[in-house]
N, C-alpha and C. Protein backbone atom coordinates (compact mmCIF):
# COMPACT_ATOMS: atom_id res chain seq x y z
N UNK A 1 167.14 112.53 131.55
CA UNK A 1 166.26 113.67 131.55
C UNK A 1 165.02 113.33 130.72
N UNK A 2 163.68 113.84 131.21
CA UNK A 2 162.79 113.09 130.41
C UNK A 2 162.03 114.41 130.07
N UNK A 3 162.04 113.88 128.47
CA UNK A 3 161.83 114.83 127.32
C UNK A 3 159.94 115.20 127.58
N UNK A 4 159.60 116.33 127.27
CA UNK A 4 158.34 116.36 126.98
C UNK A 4 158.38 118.37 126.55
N UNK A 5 157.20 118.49 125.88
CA UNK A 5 156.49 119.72 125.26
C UNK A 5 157.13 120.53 125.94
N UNK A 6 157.21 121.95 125.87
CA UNK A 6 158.04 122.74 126.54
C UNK A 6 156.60 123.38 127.35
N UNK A 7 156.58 123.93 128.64
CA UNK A 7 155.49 124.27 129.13
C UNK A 7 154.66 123.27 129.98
N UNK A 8 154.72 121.66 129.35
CA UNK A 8 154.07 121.00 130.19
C UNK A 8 154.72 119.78 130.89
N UNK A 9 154.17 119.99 132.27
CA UNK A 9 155.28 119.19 132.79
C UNK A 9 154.87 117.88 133.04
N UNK A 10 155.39 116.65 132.99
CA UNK A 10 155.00 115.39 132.71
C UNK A 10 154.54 114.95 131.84
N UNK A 11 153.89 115.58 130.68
CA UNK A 11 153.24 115.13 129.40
C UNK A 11 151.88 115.04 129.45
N UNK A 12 151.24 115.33 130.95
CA UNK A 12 149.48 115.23 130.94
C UNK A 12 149.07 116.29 130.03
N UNK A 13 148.76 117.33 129.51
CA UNK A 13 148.30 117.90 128.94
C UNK A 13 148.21 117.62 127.16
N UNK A 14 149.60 116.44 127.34
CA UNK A 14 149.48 116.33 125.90
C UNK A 14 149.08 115.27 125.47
N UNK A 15 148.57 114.43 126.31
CA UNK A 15 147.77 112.98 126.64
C UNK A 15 146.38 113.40 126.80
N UNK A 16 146.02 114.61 127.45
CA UNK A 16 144.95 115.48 127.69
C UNK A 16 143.76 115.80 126.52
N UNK A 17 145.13 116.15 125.58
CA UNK A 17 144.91 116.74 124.21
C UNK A 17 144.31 115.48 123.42
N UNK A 18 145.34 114.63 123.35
CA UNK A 18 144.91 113.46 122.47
C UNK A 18 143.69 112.62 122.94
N UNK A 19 143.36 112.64 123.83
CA UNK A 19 142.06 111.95 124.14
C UNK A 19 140.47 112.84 123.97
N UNK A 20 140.67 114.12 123.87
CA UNK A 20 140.08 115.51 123.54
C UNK A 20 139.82 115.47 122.03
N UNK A 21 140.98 115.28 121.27
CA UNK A 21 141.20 115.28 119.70
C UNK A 21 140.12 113.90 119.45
N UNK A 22 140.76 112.54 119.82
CA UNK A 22 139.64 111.45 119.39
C UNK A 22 138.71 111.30 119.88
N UNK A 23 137.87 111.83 121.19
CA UNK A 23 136.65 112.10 121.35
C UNK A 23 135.78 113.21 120.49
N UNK A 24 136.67 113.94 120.16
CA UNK A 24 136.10 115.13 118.91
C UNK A 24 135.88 113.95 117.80
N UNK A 25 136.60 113.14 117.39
CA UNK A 25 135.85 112.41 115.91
C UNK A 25 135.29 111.49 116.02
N UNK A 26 135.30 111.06 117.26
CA UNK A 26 134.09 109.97 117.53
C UNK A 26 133.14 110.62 117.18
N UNK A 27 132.67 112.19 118.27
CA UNK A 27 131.53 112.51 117.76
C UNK A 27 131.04 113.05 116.34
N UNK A 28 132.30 113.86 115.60
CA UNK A 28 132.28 113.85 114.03
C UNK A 28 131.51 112.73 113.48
N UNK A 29 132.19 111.44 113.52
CA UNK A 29 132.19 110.10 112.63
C UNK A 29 130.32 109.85 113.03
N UNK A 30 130.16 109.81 114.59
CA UNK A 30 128.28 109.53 114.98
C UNK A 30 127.50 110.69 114.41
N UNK A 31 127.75 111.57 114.31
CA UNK A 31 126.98 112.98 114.09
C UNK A 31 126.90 112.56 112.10
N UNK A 32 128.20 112.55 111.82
CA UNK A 32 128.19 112.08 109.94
C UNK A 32 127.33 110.67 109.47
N UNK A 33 127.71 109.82 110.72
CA UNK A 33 126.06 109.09 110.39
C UNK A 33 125.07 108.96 110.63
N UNK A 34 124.80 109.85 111.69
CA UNK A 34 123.42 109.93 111.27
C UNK A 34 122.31 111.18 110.75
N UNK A 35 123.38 111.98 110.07
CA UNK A 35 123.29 112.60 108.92
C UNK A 35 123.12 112.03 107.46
N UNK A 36 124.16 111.40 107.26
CA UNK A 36 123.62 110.22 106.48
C UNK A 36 122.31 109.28 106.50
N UNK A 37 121.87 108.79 108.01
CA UNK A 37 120.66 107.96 107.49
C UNK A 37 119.41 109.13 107.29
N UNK A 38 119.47 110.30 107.89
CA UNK A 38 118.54 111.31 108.03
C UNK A 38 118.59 111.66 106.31
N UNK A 39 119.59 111.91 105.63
CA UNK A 39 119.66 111.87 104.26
C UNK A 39 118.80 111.06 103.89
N UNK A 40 119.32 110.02 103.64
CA UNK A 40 119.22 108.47 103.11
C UNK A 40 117.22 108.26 103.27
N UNK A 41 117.25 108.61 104.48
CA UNK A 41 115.39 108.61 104.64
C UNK A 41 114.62 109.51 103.97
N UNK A 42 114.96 110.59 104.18
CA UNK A 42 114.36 112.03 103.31
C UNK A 42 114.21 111.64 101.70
N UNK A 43 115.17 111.31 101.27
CA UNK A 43 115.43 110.59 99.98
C UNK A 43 114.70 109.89 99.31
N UNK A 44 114.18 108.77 100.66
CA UNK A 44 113.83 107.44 99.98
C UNK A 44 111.93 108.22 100.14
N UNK A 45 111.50 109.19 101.30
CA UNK A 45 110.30 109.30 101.31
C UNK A 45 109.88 110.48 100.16
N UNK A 46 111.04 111.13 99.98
CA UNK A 46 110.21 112.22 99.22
C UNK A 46 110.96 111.88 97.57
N UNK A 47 111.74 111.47 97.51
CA UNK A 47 112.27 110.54 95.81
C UNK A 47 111.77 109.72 95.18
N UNK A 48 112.83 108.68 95.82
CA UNK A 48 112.50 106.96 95.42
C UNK A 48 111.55 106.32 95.66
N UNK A 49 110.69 106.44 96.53
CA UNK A 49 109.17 105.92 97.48
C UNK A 49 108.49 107.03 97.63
N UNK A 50 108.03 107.83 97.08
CA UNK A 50 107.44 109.17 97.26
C UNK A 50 106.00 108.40 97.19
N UNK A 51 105.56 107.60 96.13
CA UNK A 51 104.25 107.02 95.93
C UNK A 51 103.62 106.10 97.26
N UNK A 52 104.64 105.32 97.52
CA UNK A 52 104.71 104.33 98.80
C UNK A 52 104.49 104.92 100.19
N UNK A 53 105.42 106.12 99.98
CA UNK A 53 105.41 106.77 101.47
C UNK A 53 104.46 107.49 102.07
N UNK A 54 103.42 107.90 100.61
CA UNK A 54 101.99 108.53 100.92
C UNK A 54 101.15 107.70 100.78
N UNK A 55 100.92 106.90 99.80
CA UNK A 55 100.12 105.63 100.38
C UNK A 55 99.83 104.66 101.30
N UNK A 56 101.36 104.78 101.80
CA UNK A 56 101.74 104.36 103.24
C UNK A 56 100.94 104.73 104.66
N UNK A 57 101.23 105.92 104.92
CA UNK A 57 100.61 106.74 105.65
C UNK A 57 98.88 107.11 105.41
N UNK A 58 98.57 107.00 103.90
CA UNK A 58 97.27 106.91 103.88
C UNK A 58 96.89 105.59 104.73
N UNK A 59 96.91 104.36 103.89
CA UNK A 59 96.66 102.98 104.24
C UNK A 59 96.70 102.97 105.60
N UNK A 60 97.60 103.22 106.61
CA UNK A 60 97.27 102.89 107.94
C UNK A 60 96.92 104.04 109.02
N UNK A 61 96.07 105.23 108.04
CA UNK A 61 95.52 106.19 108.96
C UNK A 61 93.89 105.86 109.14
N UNK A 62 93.69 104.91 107.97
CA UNK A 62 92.49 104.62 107.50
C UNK A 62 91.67 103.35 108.25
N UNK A 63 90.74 103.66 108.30
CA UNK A 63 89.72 102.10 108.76
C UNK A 63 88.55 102.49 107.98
N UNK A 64 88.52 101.19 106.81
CA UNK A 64 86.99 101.16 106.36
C UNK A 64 86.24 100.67 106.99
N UNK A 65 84.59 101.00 106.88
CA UNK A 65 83.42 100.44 107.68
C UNK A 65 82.85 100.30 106.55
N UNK A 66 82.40 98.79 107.02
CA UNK A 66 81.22 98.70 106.22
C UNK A 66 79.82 97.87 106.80
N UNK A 67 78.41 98.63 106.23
CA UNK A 67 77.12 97.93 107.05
C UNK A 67 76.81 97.15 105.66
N UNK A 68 76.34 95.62 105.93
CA UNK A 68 76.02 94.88 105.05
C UNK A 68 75.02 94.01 105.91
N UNK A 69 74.26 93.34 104.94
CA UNK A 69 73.11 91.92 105.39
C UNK A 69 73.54 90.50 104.86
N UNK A 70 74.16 89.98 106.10
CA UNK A 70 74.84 89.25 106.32
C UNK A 70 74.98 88.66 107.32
N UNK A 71 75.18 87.33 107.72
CA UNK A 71 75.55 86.78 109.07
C UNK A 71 77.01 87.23 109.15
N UNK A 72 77.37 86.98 110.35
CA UNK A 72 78.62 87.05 110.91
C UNK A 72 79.57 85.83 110.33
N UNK A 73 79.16 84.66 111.05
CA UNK A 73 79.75 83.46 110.07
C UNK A 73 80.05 83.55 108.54
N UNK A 74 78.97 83.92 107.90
CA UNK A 74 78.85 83.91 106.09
C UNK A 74 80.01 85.21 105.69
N UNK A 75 80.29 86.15 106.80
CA UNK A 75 81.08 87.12 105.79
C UNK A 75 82.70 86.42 106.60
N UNK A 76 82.91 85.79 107.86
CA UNK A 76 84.14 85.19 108.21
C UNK A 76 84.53 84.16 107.24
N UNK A 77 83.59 83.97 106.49
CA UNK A 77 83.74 82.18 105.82
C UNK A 77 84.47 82.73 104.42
N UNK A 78 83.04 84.15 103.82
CA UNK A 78 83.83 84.29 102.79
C UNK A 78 85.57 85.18 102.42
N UNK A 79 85.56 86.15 103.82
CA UNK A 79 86.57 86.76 103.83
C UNK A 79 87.79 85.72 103.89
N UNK A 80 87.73 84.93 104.56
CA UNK A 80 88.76 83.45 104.60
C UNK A 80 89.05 82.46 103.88
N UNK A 81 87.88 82.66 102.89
CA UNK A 81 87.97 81.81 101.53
C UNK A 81 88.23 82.37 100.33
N UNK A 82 87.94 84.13 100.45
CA UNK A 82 88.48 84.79 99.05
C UNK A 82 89.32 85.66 99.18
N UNK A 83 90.09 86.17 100.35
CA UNK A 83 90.94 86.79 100.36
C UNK A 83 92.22 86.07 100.08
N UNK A 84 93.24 86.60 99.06
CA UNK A 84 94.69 85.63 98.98
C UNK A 84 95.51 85.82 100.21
N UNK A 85 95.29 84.72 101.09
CA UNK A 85 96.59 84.32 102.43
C UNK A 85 97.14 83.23 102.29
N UNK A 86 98.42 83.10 102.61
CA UNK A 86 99.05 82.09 103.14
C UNK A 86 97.96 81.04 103.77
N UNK A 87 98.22 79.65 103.65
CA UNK A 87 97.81 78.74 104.72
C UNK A 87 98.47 78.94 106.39
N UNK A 88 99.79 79.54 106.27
CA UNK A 88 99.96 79.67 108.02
C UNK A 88 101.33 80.63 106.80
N UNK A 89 101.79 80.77 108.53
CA UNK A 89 103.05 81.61 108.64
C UNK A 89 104.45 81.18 107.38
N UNK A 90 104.71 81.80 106.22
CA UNK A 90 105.61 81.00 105.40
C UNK A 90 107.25 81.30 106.32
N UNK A 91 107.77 79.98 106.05
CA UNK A 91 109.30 79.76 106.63
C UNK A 91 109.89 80.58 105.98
N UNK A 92 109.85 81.68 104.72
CA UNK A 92 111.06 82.17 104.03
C UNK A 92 110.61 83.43 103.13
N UNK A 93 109.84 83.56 102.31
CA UNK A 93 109.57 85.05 101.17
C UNK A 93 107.89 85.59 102.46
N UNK A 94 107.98 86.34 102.52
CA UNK A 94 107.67 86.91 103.76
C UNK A 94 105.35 87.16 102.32
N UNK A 95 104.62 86.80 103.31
CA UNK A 95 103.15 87.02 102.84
C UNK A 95 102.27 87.13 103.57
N UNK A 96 100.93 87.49 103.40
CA UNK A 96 99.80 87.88 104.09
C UNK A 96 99.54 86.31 104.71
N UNK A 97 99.08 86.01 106.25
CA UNK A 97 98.42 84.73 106.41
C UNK A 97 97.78 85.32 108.01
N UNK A 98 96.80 84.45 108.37
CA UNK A 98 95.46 84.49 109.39
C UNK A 98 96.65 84.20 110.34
N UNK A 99 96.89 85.18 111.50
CA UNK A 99 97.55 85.47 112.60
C UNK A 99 96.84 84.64 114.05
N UNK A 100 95.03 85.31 113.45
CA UNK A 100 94.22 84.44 114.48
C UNK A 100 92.88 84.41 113.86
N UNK A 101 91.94 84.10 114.00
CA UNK A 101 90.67 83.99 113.75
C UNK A 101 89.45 83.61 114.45
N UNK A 102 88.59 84.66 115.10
CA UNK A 102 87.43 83.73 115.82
C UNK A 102 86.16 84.58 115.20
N UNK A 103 85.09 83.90 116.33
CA UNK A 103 83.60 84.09 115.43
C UNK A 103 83.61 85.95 115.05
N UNK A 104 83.96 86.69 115.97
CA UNK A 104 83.92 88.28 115.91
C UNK A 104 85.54 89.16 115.35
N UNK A 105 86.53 88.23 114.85
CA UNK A 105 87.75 89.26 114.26
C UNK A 105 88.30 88.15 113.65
N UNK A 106 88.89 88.58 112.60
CA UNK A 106 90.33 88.00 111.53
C UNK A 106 91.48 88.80 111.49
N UNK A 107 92.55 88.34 112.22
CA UNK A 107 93.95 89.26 112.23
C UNK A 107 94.66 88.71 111.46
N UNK A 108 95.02 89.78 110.66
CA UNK A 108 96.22 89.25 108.73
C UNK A 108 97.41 89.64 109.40
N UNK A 109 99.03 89.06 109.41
CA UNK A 109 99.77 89.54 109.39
C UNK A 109 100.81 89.12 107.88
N UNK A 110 101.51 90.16 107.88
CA UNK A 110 102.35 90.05 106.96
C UNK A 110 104.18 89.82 107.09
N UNK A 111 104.63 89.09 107.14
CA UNK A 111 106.05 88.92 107.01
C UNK A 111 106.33 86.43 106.87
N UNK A 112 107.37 86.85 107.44
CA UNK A 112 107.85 85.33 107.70
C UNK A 112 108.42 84.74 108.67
N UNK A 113 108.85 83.33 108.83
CA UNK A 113 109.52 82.57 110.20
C UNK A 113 110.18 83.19 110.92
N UNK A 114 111.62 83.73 109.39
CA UNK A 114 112.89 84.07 108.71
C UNK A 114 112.96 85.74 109.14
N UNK A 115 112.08 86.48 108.83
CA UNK A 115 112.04 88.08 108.75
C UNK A 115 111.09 88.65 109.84
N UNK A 116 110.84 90.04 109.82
CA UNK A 116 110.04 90.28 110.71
C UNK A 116 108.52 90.33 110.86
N UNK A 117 107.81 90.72 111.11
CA UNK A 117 105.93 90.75 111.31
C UNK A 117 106.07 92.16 110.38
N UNK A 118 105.72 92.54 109.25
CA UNK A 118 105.93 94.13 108.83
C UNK A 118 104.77 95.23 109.63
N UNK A 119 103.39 93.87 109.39
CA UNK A 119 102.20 94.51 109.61
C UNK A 119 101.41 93.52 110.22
N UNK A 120 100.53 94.27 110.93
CA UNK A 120 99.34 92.96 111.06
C UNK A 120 97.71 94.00 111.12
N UNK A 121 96.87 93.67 110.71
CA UNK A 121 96.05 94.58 110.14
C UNK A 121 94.30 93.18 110.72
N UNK A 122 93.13 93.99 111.13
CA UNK A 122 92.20 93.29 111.57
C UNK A 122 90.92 93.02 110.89
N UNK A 123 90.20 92.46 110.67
CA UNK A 123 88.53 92.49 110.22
C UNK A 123 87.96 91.89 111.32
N UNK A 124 87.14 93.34 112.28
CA UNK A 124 85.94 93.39 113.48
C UNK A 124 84.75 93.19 113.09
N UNK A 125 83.78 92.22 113.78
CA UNK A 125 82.57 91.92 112.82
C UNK A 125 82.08 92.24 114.64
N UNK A 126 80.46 92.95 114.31
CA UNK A 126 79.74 93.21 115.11
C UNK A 126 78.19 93.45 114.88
N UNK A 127 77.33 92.57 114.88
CA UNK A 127 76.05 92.70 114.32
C UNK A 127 75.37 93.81 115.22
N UNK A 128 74.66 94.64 114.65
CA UNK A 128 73.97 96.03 114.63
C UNK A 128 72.55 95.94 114.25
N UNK A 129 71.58 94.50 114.22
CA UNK A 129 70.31 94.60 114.42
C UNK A 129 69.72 93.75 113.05
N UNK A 130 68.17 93.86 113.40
CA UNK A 130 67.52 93.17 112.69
C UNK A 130 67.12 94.48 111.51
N UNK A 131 66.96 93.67 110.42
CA UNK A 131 66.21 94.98 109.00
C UNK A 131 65.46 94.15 108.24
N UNK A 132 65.23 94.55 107.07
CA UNK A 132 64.64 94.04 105.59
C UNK A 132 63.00 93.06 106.46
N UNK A 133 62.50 92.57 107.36
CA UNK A 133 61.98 91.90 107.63
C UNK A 133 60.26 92.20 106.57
N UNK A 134 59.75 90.98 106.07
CA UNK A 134 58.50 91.33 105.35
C UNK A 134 58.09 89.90 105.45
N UNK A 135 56.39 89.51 104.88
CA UNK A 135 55.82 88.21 104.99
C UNK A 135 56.38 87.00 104.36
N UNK A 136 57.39 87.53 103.26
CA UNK A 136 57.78 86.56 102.03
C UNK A 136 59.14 86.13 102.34
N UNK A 137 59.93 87.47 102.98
CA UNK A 137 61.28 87.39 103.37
C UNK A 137 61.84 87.27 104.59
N UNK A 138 62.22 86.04 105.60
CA UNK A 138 62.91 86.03 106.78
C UNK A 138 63.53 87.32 107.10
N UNK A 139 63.80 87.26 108.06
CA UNK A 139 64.34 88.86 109.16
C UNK A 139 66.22 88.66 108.48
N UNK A 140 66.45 89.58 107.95
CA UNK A 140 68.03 89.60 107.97
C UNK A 140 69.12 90.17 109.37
N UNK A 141 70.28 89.89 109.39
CA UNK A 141 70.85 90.63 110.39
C UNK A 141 71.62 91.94 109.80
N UNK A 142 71.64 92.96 110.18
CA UNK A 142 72.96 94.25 109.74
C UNK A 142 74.03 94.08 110.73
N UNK A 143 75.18 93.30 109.90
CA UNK A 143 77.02 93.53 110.24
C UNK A 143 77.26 95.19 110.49
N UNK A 144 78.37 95.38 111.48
CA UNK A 144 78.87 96.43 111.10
C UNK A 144 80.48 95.57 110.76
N UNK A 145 81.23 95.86 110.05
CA UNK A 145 82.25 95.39 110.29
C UNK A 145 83.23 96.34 109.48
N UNK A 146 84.93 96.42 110.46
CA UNK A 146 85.60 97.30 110.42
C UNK A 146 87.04 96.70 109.75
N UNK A 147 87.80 97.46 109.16
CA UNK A 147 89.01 96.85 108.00
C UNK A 147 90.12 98.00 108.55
N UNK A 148 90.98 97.40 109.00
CA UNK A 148 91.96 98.27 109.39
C UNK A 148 93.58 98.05 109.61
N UNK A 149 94.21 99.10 109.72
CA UNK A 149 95.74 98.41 110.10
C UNK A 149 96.50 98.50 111.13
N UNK A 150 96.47 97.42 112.06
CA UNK A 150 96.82 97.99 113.47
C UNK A 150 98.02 98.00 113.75
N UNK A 151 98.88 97.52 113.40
CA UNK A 151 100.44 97.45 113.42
C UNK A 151 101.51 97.68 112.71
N UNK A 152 102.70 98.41 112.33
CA UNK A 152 103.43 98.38 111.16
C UNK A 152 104.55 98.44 111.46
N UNK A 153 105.48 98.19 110.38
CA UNK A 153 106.91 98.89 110.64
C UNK A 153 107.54 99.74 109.52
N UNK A 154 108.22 101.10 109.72
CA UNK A 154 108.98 101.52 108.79
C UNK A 154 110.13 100.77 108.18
N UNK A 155 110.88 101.25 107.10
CA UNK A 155 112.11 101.65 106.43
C UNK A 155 112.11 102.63 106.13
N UNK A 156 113.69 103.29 106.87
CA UNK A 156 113.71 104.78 106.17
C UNK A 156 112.55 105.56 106.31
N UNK A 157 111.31 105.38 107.20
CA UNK A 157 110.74 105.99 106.93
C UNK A 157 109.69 105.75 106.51
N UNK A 158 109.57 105.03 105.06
CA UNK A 158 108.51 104.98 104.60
C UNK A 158 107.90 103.04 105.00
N UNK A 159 106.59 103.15 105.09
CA UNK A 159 106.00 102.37 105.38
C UNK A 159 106.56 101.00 104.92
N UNK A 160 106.60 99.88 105.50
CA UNK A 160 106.63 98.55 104.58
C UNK A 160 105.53 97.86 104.49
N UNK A 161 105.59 97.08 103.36
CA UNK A 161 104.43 96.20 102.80
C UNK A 161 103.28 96.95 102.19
N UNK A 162 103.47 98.19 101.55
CA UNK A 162 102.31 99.01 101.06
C UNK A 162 101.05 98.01 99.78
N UNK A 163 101.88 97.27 99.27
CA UNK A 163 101.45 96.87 97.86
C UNK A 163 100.81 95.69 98.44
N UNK A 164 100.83 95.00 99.34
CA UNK A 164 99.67 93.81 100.31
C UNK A 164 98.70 94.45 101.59
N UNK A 165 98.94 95.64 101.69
CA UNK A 165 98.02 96.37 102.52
C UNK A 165 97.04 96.99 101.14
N UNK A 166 97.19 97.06 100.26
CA UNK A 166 96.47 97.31 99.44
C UNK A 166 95.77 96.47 98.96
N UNK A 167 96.33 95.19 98.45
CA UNK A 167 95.79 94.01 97.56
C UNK A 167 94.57 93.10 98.70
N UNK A 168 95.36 93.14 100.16
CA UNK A 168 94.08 92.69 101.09
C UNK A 168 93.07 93.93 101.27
N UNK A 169 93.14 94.99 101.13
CA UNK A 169 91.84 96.31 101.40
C UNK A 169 91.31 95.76 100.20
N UNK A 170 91.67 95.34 98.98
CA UNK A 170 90.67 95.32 97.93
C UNK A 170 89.94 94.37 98.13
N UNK A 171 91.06 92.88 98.05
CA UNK A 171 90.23 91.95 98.44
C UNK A 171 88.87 91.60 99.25
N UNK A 172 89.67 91.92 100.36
CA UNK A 172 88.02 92.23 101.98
C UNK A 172 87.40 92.92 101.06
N UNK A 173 86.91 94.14 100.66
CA UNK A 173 85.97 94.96 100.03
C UNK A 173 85.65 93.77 98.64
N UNK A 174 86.09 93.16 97.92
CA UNK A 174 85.63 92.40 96.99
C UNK A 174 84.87 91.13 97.25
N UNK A 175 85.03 90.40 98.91
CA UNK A 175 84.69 89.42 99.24
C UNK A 175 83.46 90.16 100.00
N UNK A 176 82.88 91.43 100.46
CA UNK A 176 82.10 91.78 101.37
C UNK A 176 81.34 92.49 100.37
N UNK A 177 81.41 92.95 99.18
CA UNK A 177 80.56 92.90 97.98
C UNK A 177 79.91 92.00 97.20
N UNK A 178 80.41 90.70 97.29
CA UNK A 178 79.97 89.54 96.47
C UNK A 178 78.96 88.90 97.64
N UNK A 179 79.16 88.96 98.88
CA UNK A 179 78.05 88.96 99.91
C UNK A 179 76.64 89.71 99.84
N UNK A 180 77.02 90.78 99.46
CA UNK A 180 75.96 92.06 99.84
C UNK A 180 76.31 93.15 98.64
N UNK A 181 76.26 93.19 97.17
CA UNK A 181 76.25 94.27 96.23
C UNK A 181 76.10 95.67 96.63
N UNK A 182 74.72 95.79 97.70
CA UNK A 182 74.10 96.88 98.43
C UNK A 182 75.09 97.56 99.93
N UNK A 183 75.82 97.02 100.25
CA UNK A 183 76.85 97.24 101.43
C UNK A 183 76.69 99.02 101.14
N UNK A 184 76.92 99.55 102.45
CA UNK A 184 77.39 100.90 102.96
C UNK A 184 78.26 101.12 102.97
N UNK A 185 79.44 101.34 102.62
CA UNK A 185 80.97 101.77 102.84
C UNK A 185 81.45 103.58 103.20
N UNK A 186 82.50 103.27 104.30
CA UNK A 186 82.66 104.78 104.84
C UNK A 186 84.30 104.64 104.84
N UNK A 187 84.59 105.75 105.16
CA UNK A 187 86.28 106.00 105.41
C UNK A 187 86.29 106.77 106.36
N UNK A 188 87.21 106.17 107.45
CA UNK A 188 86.99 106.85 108.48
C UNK A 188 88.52 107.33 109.12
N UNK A 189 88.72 107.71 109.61
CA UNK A 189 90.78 107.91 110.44
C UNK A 189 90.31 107.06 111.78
N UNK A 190 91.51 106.34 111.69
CA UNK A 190 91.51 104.70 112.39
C UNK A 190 92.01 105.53 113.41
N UNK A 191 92.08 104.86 114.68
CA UNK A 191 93.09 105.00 115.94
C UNK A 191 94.54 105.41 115.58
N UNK A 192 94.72 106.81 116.43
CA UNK A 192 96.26 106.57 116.23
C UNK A 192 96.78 106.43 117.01
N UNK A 193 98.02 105.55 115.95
CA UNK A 193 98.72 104.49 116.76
C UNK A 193 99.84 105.02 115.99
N UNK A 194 101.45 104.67 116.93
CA UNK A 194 102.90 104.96 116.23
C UNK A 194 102.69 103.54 115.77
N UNK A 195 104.10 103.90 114.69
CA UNK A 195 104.43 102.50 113.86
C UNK A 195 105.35 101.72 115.45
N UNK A 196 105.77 100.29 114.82
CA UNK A 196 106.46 99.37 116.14
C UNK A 196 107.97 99.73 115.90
N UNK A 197 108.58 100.96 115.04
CA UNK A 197 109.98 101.21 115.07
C UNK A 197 110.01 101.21 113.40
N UNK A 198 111.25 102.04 113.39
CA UNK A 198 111.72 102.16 112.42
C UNK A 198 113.24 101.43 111.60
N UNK A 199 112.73 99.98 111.84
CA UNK A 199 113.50 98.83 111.39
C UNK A 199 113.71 98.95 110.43
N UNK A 200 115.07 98.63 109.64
CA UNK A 200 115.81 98.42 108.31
C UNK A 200 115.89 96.83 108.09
């Protein structure tokens, strides 16, 4: 005689049950984590990285402009000679280095071989005319050229690589001052663009 629940006959309902019961904590166990990382992010943007996570979001809403008298060449030469980059891509502790470079843009990216691209961020050079011209002084050219961050990735949320998106904005602005003292500088809201994911 074969035993089962009183009421059900063959035991499907109670095979029914049990596959009902552990599909209920599957979704418990997925729903509890990602409650947890939704925690875990909130945390890290409005706590632990509260400084990062708004500087973050500042830094790559932003594109500086700046008009200076300057060749195109003379401000590629000096942005490439005084900004701190890598010589190329490092195999292992992840740093700023020249992605690409020609006569009209410099693309910085930031990471390693080993890790991911965090950021990669541009300097657009576009000459905007002749000025200053007088009997004593040759004709100068006016640069417009643009500083920006075109690519990123989160953690948790908050931005990565905040503290080299900073140290290259100073830099460029320190190498495009020692060119031209007199430079125009503006702040403007860059293209928006989503970050490339929210990688851990």
């Amino acid at each position: 005689m074969n035993e089962t629940s009183p009421g059900a006959p063959d035991g499907i309902p109670g095979v029914l049950m049990g596959v009902l019961v552990l599909a209920a904590l599957v979704v418990l166990a997925v729903l509890w984590a990602k409650l947890k990382d939704y925690a875990r992010s909130k945390a890290k943007q409005h706590l632990f990285a509260r400084r990062d996570h708004r500087e973050g979001r500042q830094l790559v809403a932003e594109e500086l402009h700046f008009t200076l008298a300057a060749g195109t060449r003379d401000i590629r030469d000096a942005v490439l000679s005084s900004v701190r980059l890598a010589p190329r891509c490092p195999a292992v502790m992840a740093d700023a280095y020249v992605l690409e470079a020609t006569d009209t843009e410099i693309v910085v990216a930031y990471g390693s071989a080993l890790s991911r691209r965090n950021f990669t961020a541009s300097l657009e050079l576009r000459s905007s005319g002749a000025f200053g011209t007088s009997d004593r002084q040759p004709e100068s050219r006016r640069v417009d050229v643009v500083w920006g961050i075109r690519t990123w990735t989160l953690s948790d949320g908050v931005t990565d690589g905040v503290s080299v998106m900073r140290r290259l904005r100073e830099d460029v602005e320190a190498a495009l001052r020692n060119l031209d003292p007199g430079l125009h500088r503006t702040v403007r809201q860059g293209r928006s663009q989503a970050p490339r994911g929210d990688e851990r």
